[in-house]
Protein backbone atom coordinates (compact mmCIF):
# COMPACT_ATOMS: atom_id res chain seq x y z
CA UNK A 1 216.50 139.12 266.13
CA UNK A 2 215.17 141.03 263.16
CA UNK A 3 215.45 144.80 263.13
CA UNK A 4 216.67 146.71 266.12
CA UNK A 5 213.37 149.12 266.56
CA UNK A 6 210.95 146.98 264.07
CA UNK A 7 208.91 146.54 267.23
CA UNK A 8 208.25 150.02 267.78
CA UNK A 9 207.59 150.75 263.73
CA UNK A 10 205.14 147.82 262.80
CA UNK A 11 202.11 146.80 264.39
CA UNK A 12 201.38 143.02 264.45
CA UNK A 13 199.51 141.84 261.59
CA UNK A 14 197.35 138.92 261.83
CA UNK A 15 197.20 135.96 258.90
CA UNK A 16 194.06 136.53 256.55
CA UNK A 17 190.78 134.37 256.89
CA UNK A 18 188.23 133.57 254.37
CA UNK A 19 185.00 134.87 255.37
CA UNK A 20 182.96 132.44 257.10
CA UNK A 21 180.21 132.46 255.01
CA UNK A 22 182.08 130.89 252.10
CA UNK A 23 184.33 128.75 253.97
CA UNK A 24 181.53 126.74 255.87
CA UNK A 25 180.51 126.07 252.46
CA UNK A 26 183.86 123.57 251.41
CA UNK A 27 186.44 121.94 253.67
CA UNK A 28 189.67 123.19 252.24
CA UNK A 29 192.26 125.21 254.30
CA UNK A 30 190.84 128.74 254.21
CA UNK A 31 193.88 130.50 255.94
CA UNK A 32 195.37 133.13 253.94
CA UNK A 33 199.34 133.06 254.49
CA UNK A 34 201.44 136.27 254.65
CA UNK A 35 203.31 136.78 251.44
CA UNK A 36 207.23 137.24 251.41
CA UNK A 37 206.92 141.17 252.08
CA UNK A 38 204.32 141.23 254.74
CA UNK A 39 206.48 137.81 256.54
CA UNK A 40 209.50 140.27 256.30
CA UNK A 41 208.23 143.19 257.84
CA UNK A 42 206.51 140.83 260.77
CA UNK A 43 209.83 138.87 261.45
CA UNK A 44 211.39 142.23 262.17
CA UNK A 45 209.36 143.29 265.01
CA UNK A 46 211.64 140.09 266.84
CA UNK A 47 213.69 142.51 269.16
CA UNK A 48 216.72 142.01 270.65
CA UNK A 49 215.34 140.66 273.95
CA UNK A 50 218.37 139.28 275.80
CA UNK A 51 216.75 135.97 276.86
CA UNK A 52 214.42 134.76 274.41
CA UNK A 53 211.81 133.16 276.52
CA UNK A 54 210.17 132.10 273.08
CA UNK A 55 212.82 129.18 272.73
CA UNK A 56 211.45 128.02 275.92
CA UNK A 57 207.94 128.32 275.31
CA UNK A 58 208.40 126.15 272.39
CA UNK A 59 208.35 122.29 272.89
CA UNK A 60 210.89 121.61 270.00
CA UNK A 61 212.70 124.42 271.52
CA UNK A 62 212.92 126.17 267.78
CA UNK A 63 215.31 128.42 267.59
CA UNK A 64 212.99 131.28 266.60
CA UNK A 65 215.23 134.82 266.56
CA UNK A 66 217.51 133.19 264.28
CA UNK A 67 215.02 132.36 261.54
CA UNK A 68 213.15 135.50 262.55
CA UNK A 69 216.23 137.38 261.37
CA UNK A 70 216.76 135.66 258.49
CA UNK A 71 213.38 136.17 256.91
CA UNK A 72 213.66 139.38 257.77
CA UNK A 73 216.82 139.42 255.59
CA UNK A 74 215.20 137.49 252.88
CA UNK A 75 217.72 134.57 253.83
CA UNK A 76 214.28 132.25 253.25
CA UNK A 77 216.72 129.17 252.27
CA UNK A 78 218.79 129.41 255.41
CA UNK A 79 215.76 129.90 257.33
CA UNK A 80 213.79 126.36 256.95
CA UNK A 81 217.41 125.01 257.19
CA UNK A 82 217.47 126.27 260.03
CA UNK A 83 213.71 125.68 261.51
CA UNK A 84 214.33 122.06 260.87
CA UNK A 85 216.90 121.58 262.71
CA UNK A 86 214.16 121.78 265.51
CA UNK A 87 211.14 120.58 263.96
CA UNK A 88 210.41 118.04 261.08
CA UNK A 89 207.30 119.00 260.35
CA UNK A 90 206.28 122.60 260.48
CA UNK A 91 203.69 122.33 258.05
CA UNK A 92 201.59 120.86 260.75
CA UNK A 93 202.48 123.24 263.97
CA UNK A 94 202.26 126.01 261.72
CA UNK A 95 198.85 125.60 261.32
CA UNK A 96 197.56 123.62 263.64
CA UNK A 97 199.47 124.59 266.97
CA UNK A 98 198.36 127.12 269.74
CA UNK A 99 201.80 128.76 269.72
CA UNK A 100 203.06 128.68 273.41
CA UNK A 101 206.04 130.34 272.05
CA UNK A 102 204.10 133.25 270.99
CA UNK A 103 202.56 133.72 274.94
CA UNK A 104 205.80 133.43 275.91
CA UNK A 105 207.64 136.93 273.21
CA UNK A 106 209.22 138.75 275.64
CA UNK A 107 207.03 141.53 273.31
CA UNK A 108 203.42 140.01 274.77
CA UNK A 109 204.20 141.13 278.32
CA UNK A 110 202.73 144.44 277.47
CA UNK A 111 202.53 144.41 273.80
CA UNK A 112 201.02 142.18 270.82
CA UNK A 113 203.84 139.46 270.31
CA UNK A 114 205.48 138.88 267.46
CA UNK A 115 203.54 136.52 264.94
CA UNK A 116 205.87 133.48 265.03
CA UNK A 117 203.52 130.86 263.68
CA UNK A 118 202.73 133.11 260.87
CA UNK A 119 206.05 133.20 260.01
CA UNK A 120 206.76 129.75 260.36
CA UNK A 121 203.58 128.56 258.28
CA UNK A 122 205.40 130.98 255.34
CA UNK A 123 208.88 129.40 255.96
CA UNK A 124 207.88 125.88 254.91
CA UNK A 125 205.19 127.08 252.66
CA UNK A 126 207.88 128.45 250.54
CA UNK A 127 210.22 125.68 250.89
CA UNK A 128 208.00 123.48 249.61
CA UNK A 129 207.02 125.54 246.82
CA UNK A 130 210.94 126.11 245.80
CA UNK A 131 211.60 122.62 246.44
CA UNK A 132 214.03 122.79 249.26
CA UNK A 133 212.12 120.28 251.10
CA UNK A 134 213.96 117.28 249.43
CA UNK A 135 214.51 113.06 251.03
CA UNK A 136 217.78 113.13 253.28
CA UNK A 137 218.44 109.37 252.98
CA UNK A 138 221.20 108.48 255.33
CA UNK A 139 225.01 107.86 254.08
CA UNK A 140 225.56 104.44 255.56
CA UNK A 141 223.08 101.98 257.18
CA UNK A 142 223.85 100.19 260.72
CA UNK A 143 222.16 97.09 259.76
CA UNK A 144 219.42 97.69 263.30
CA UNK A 145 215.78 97.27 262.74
CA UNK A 146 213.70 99.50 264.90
CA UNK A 147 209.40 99.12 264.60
CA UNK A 148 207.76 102.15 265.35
CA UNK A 149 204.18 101.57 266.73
CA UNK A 150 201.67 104.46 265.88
CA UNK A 151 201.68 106.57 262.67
CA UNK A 152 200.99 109.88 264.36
CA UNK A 153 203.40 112.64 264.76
CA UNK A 154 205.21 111.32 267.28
CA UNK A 155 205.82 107.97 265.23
CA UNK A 156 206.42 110.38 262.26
CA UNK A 157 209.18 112.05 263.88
CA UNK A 158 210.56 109.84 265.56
CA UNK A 159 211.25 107.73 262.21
CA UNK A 160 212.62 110.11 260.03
CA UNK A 161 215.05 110.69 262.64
CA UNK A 162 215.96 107.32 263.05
CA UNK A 163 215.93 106.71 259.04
CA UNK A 164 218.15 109.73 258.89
CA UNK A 165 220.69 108.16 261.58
CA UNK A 166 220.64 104.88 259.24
CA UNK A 167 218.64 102.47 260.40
CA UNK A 168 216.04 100.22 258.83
CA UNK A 169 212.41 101.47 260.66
CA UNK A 170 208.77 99.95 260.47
CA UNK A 171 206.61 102.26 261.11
CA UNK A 172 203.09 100.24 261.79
CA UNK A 173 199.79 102.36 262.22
CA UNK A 174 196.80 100.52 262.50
CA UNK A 175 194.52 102.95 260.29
CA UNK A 176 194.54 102.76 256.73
CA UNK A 177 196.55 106.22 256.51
CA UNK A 178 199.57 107.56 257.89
CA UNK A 179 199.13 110.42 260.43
CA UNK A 180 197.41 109.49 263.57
CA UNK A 181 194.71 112.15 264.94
CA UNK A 182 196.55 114.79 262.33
CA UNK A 183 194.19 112.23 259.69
CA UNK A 184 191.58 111.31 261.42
CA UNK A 185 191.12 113.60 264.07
CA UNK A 186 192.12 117.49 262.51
CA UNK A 187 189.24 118.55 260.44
CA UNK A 188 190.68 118.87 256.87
CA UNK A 189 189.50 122.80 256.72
CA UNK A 190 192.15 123.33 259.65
CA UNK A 191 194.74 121.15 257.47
CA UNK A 192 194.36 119.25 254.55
CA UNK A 193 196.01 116.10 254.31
CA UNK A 194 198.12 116.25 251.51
CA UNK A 195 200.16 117.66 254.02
CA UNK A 196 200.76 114.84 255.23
CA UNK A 197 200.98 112.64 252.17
CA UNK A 198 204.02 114.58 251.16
CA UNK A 199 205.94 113.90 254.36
CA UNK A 200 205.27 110.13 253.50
CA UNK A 201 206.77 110.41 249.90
CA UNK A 202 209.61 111.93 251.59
CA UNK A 203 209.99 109.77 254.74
CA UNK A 204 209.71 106.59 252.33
CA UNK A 205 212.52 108.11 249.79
CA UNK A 206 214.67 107.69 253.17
CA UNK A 207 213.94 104.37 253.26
CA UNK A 208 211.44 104.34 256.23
CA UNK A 209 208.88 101.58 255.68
CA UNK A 210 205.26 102.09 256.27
CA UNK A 211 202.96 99.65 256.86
CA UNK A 212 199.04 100.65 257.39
CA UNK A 213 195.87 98.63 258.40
CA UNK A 214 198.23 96.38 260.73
CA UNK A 215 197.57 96.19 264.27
CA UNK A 216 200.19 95.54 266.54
CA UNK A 217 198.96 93.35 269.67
CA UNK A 218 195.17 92.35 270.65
CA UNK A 219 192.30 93.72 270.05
CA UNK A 220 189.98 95.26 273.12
CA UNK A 221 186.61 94.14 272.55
CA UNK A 222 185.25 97.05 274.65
CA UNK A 223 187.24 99.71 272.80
CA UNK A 224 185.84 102.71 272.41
CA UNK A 225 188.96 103.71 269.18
CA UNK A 226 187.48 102.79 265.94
CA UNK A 227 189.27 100.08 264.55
CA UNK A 228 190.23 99.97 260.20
CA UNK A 229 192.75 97.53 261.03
CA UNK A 230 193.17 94.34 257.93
CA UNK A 231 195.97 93.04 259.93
CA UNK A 232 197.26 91.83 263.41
CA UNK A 233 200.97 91.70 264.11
CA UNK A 234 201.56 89.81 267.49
CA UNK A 235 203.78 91.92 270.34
CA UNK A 236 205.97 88.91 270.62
CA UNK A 237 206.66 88.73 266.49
CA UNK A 238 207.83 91.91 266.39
CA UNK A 239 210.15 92.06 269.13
CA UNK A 240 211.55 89.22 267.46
CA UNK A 241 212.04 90.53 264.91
CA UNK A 242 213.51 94.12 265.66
CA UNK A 243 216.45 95.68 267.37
CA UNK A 244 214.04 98.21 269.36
CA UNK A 245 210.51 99.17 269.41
CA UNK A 246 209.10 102.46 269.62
CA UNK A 247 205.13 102.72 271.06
CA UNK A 248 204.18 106.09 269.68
CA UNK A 249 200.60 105.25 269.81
CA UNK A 250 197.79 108.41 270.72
CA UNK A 251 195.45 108.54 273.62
CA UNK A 252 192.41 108.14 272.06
CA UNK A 253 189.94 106.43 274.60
CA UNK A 254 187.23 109.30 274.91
CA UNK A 255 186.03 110.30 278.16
CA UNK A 256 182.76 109.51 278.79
CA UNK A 257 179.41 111.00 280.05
CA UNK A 258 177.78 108.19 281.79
CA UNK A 259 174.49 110.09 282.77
CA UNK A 260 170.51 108.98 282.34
CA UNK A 261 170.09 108.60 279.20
CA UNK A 262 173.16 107.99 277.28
CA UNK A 263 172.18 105.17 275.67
CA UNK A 264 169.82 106.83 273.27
CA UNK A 265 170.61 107.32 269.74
CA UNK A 266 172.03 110.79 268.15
CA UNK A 267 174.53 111.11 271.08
CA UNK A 268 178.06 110.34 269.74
CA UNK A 269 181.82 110.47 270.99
CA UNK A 270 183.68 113.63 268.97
CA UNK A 271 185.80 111.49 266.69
CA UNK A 272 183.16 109.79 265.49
CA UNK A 273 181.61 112.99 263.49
CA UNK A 274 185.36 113.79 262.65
CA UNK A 275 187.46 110.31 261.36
CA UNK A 276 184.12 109.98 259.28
CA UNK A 277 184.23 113.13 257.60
CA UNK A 278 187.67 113.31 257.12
CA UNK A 279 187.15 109.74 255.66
CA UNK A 280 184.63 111.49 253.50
CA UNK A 281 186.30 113.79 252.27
CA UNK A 282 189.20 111.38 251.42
CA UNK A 283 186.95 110.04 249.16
CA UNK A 284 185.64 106.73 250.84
CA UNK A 285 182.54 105.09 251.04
CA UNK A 286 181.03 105.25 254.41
CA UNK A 287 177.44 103.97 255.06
CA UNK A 288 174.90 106.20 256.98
CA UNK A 289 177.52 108.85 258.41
CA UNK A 290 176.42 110.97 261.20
CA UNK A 291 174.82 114.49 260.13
CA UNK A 292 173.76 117.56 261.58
CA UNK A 293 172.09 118.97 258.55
CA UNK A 294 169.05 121.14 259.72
CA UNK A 295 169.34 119.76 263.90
CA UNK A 296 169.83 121.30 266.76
CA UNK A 297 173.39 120.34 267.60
CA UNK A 298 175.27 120.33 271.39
CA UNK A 299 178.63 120.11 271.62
CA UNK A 300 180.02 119.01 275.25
CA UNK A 301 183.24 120.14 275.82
CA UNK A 302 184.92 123.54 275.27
CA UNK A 303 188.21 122.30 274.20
CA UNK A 304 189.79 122.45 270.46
CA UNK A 305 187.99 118.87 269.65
CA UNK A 306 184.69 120.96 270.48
CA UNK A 307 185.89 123.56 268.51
CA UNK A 308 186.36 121.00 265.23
CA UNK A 309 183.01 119.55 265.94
CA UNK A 310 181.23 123.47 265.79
CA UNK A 311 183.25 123.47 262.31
CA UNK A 312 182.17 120.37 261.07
CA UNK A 313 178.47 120.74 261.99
CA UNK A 314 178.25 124.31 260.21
CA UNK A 315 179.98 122.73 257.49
CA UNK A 316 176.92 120.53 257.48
CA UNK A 317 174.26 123.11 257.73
CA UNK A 318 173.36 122.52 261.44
CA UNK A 319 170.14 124.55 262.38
CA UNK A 320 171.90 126.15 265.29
CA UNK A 321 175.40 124.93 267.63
CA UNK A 322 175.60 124.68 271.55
CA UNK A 323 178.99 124.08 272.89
CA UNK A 324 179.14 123.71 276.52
CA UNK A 325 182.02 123.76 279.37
CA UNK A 326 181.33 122.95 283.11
CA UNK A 327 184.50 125.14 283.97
CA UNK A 328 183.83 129.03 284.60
CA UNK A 329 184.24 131.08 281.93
CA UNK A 330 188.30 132.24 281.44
CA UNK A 331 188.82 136.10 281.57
CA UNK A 332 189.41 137.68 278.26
CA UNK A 333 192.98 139.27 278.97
CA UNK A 334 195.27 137.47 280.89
CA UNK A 335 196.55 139.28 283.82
CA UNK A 336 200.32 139.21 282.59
CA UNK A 337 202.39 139.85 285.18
CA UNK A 338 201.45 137.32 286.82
CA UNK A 339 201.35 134.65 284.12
CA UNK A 340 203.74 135.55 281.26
CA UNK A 341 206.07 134.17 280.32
CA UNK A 342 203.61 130.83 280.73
CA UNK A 343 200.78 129.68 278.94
CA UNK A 344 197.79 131.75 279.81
CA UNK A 345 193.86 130.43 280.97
CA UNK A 346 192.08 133.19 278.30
CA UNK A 347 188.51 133.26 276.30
CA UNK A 348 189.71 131.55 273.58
CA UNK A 349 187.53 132.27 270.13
CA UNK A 350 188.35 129.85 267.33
CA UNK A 351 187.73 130.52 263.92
CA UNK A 352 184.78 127.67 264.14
CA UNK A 353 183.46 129.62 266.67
CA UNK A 354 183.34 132.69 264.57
CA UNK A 355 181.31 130.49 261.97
CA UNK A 356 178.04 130.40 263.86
CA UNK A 357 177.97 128.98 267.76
CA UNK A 358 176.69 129.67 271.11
CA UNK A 359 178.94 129.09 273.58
CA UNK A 360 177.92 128.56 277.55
CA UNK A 361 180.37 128.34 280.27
CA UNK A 362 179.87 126.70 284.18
CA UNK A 363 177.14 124.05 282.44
CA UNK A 364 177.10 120.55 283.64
CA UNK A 365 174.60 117.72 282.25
CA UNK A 366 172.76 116.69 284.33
CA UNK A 367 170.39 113.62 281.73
CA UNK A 368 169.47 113.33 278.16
CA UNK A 369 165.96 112.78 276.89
CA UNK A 370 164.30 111.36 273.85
CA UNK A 371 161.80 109.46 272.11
CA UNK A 372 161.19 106.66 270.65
CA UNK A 373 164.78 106.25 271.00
CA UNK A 374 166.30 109.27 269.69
CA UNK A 375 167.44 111.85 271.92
CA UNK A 376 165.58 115.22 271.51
CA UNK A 377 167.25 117.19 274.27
CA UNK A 378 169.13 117.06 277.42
CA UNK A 379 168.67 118.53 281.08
CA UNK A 380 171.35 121.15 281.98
CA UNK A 381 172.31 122.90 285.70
CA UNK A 382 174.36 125.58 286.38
CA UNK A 383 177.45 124.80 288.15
CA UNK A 384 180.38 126.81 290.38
CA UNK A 385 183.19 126.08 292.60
CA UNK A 386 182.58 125.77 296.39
CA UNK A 387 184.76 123.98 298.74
CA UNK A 388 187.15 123.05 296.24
CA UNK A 389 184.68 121.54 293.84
CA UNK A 390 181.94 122.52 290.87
CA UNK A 391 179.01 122.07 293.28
CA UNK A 392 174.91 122.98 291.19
CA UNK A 393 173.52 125.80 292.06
CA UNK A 394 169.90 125.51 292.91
CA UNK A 395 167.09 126.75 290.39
CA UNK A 396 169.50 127.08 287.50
CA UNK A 397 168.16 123.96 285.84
CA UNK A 398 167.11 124.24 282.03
CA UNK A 399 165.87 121.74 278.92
CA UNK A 400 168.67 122.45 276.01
CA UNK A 401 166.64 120.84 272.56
CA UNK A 402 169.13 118.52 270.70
CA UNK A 403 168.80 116.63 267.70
CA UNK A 404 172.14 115.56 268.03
CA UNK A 405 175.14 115.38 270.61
CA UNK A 406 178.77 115.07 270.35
CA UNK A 407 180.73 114.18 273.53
CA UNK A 408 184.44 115.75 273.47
CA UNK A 409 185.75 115.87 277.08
CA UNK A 410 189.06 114.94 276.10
CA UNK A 411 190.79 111.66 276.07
CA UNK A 412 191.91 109.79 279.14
CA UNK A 413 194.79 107.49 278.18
CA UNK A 414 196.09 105.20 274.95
CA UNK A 415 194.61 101.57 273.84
CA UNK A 416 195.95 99.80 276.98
CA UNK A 417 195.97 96.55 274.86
CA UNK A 418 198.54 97.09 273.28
CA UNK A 419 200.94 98.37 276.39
CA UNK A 420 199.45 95.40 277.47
CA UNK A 421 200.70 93.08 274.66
CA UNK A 422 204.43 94.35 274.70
CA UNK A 423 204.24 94.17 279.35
CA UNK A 424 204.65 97.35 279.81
CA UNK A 425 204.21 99.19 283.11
CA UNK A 426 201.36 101.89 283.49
CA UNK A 427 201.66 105.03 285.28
CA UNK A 428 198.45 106.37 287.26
CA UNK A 429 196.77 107.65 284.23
CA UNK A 430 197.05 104.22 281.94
CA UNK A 431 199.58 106.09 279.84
CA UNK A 432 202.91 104.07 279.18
CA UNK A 433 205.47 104.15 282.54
CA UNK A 434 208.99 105.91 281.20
CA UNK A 435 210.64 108.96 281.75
CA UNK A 436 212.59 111.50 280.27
CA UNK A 437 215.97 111.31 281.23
CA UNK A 438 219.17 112.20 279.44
CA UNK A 439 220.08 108.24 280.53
CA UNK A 440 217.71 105.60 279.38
CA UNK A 441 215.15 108.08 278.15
CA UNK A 442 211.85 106.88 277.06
CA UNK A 443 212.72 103.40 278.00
CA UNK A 444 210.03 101.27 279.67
CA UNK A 445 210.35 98.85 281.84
CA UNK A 446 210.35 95.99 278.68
CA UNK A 447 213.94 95.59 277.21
CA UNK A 448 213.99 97.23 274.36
CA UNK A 449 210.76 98.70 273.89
CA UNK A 450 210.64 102.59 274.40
CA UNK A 451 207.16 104.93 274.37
CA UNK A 452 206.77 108.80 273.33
CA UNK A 453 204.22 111.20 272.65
CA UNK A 454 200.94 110.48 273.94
CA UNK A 455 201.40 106.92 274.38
CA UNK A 456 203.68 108.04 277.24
CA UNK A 457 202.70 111.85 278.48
CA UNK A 458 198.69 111.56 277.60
CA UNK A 459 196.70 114.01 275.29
CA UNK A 460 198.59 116.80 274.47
CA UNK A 461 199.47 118.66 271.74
CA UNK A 462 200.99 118.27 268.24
CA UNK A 463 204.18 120.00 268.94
CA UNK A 464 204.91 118.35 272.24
CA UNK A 465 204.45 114.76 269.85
CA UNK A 466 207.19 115.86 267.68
CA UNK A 467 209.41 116.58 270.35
CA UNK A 468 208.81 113.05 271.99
CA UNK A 469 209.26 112.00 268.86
CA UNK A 470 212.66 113.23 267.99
CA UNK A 471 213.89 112.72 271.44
CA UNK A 472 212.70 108.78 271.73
CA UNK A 473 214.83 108.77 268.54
CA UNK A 474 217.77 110.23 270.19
CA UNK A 475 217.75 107.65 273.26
CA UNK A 476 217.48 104.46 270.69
CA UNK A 477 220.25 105.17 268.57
CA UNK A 478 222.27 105.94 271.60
CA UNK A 479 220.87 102.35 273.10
CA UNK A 480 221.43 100.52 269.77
CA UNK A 481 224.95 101.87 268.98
CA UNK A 482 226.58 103.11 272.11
CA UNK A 483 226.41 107.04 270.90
CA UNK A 484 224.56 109.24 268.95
CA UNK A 485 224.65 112.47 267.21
CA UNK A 486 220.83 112.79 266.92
CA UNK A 487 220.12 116.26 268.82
CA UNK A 488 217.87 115.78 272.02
């Protein structure tokens, strides 16, 4: 905990934004971090609760009073010590995470709760800025070879962990960078990559081996994941070749709006608009990129991929942005006793949102129109729940103009070739068939070959990949030598 009564002294104080007007003009993080004095005083509104349901809430399961208290203490060493023993990365769910452990302070059932992801984005900030963030190479290697399929956060994780434990890991991502959806997916403005690259530096220092542009298995001619790949590495090579295989792979097939019209031009799957422009902005070449400069831009989908696509499209100088969800409209404030300690439906306003948008709940599509090819609008109905299901209601129907659409519904399930090319059973969804049991956790039904993150659970979020992550890496070292002392 931090200070006994900090709760009832200091108010919650939010992290500082750039004001949109300059920060739709760049891509570069525009988040304004609490300094050491303001973290301090935040960290010691953490009261002593009893049960902190905030452990709970988080995925990792970080132990969040402790380095609450120590911040508030100015123990800042101690404290990323001690919020990586939980979580390898918190560069990344410090920024980019929704913080379920923050709906779930014990303060937020009738209060503001405490600002953990503020103070965990200043933790690591710091500790990379002292230098405390440093290669743990392991003390003694076990001579076992584990390839690790999928370079997102999951595969991140769960490699460091296993580098740390002392074995030799591959980690094989088919893109021509390391970081899965956290490259190619999170706009750069939300976090920039170097992020990332430093995490690699470090991971490779501990001897994990990375190798990009190499796909591992076949192909899908029908795929709708775009493909950098220089390389194909055969299922049956690799199992050869290693002690255990890890399929950390993300879901990335989009879901689809197969309505009249789709096929005209201008209407375009979310990551499209985003692995471009983070391409971009890395610098590469990319021939006739999608832009919204000066059109009338609709965004399907009221998710955070929707969100990143608002973003991107001010960022481009859209004339105006539509973003559209066929579910009701959530209520502002959570009724909390019946929800908290549990993550709450709520209006959710991004900071893309805040940029310029219009936002229109209970919408469904009904066709999209054009000419000459190009779409130029679509055909929109009202929709509500009746019986059980979103039914139209009559004489809502209205012509939306578009000069461009971007389709982010969400993703239904990982490249299926490649569960394909290792045998491995599919649950209901398409995602990979293994549970998460204490024994034989994250094990398929393929000897040897393991899945985690979204390969495994579906889309979800960043911080629930990092626990997959480190957990997979638990169950393999305990398969490979008998016992581990990796923490679950």
């Amino acid at each position: 905990m931090g200070k006994a009564t900090g709760f009832m002294e200091f108010e919650r104080v939010e992290e500082g934004y750039e004001e949109p007007s300059k920060r739709v003009k760049h891509y570069k993080e525009f988040v304004i971090g609490l300094d050491e004095a303001s973290a301090s005083v935040q960290a010691a509104r953490c009261m002593d609760c009893g049960t902190p349901f905030c452990n709970n809430g988080c995925p990792v399961n970080n132990i969040i009073p402790d380095f609450n208290d120590l911040v508030y203490t100015k123990q800042w060493r101690h404290a990323i010590d001690v919020l990586h023993s939980t979580n390898n990365f918190p560069e990344f769910t410090g920024r980019i995470c929704p913080a379920p452990c923050e709906a779930a302070c014990t303060l937020n059932f009738n209060s503001d709760p405490v600002g953990i992801k503020s103070i965990e984005h200043a933790i690591i900030d710091r500790a990379w800025a002292e230098g405390w963030v440093v290669p743990q190479p392991a003390s003694r290697k076990t001579g076992k070879k584990i390839a690790v399929v999928g370079a997102g956060p999951a595969g991140m994780a769960a490699a460091q962990q296993l580098a740390r434990a002392g074995h030799d890991v591959t980690l094989f991502e088919k893109n021509d960078r390391v970081g899965g959806l956290l490259r190619y997916g999170i706009p750069d403005f939300k976090m920039e990559k170097s992020h990332i690259d430093r995490r690699v530096a470090q991971m490779e220092a501990e001897g994990v081996t990375f190798r990009t542009g190499v796909l591992v298995g076949a192909w899908p001619k029908d795929t709708k994941v775009y493909n950098w790949s220089k390389e194909t590495v055969q299922a049956d090579a690799v199992l050869a070749e290693f002690d255990a295989v890890l399929l950390t792979g993300g879901s990335e097939q989009p879901r689809d709006l197969p309505v009249p019209g789709r096929e005209l031009n201008g209407i375009h799957f979310a990551l499209e608009l985003l692995q471009q422009q983070n391409k971009i902005n890395a610098g590469d070449a990319y021939p006739n990129p999608i832009r919204a400069d000066g059109k009338h831009v609709v965004v399907i989908g009221g998710g955070d991929t929707g969100s990143d696509c608002v973003g991107t499209s001010n960022r481009h100088g859209a004339a105006s942005v539509v973003q559209f969800e066929v579910m009701p409209m959530p209520p502002e404030q959570e009724n909390k006793a019946m929800i908290w300690p549990y993550w709450p439906l709520k209006l959710r306003t991004s900071s893309s949102h805040e940029e310029g948008c219009t936002r229109e709940f209970a919408v469904s599509t009904k066709l999209f129109y054009g000419e000459n090819g190009q779409v130029k609008g679509l055909k929109t109905v009202e929709v509500e729940f009746k019986n059980g299901k979103l039914e139209e209601v009559p004489g809502t129907e209205k012509d939306v103009k578009a000069d461009l659409v971007l389709l982010a519904m969400g993703f239904t399930n990982p490249m299926a070739s490649v569960l394909d090319a290792f045998g491995v059973a599919k649950d209901g969804r398409g995602n990979a068939l293994a549970s998460t049991e204490e024994t034989h956790g994250y094990a398929t039904n393929v000897d040897k070959v393991f899945a985690a993150g979204d390969m495994r659970r579906g889309q979800s979020l960043v911080v629930w990949a990092i626990r997959e992550g480190r957990q997979a890496a638990r169950a393999i070292d305990e398969f490979l030598m008998g016992e581990t002392a990796l923490p679950r």
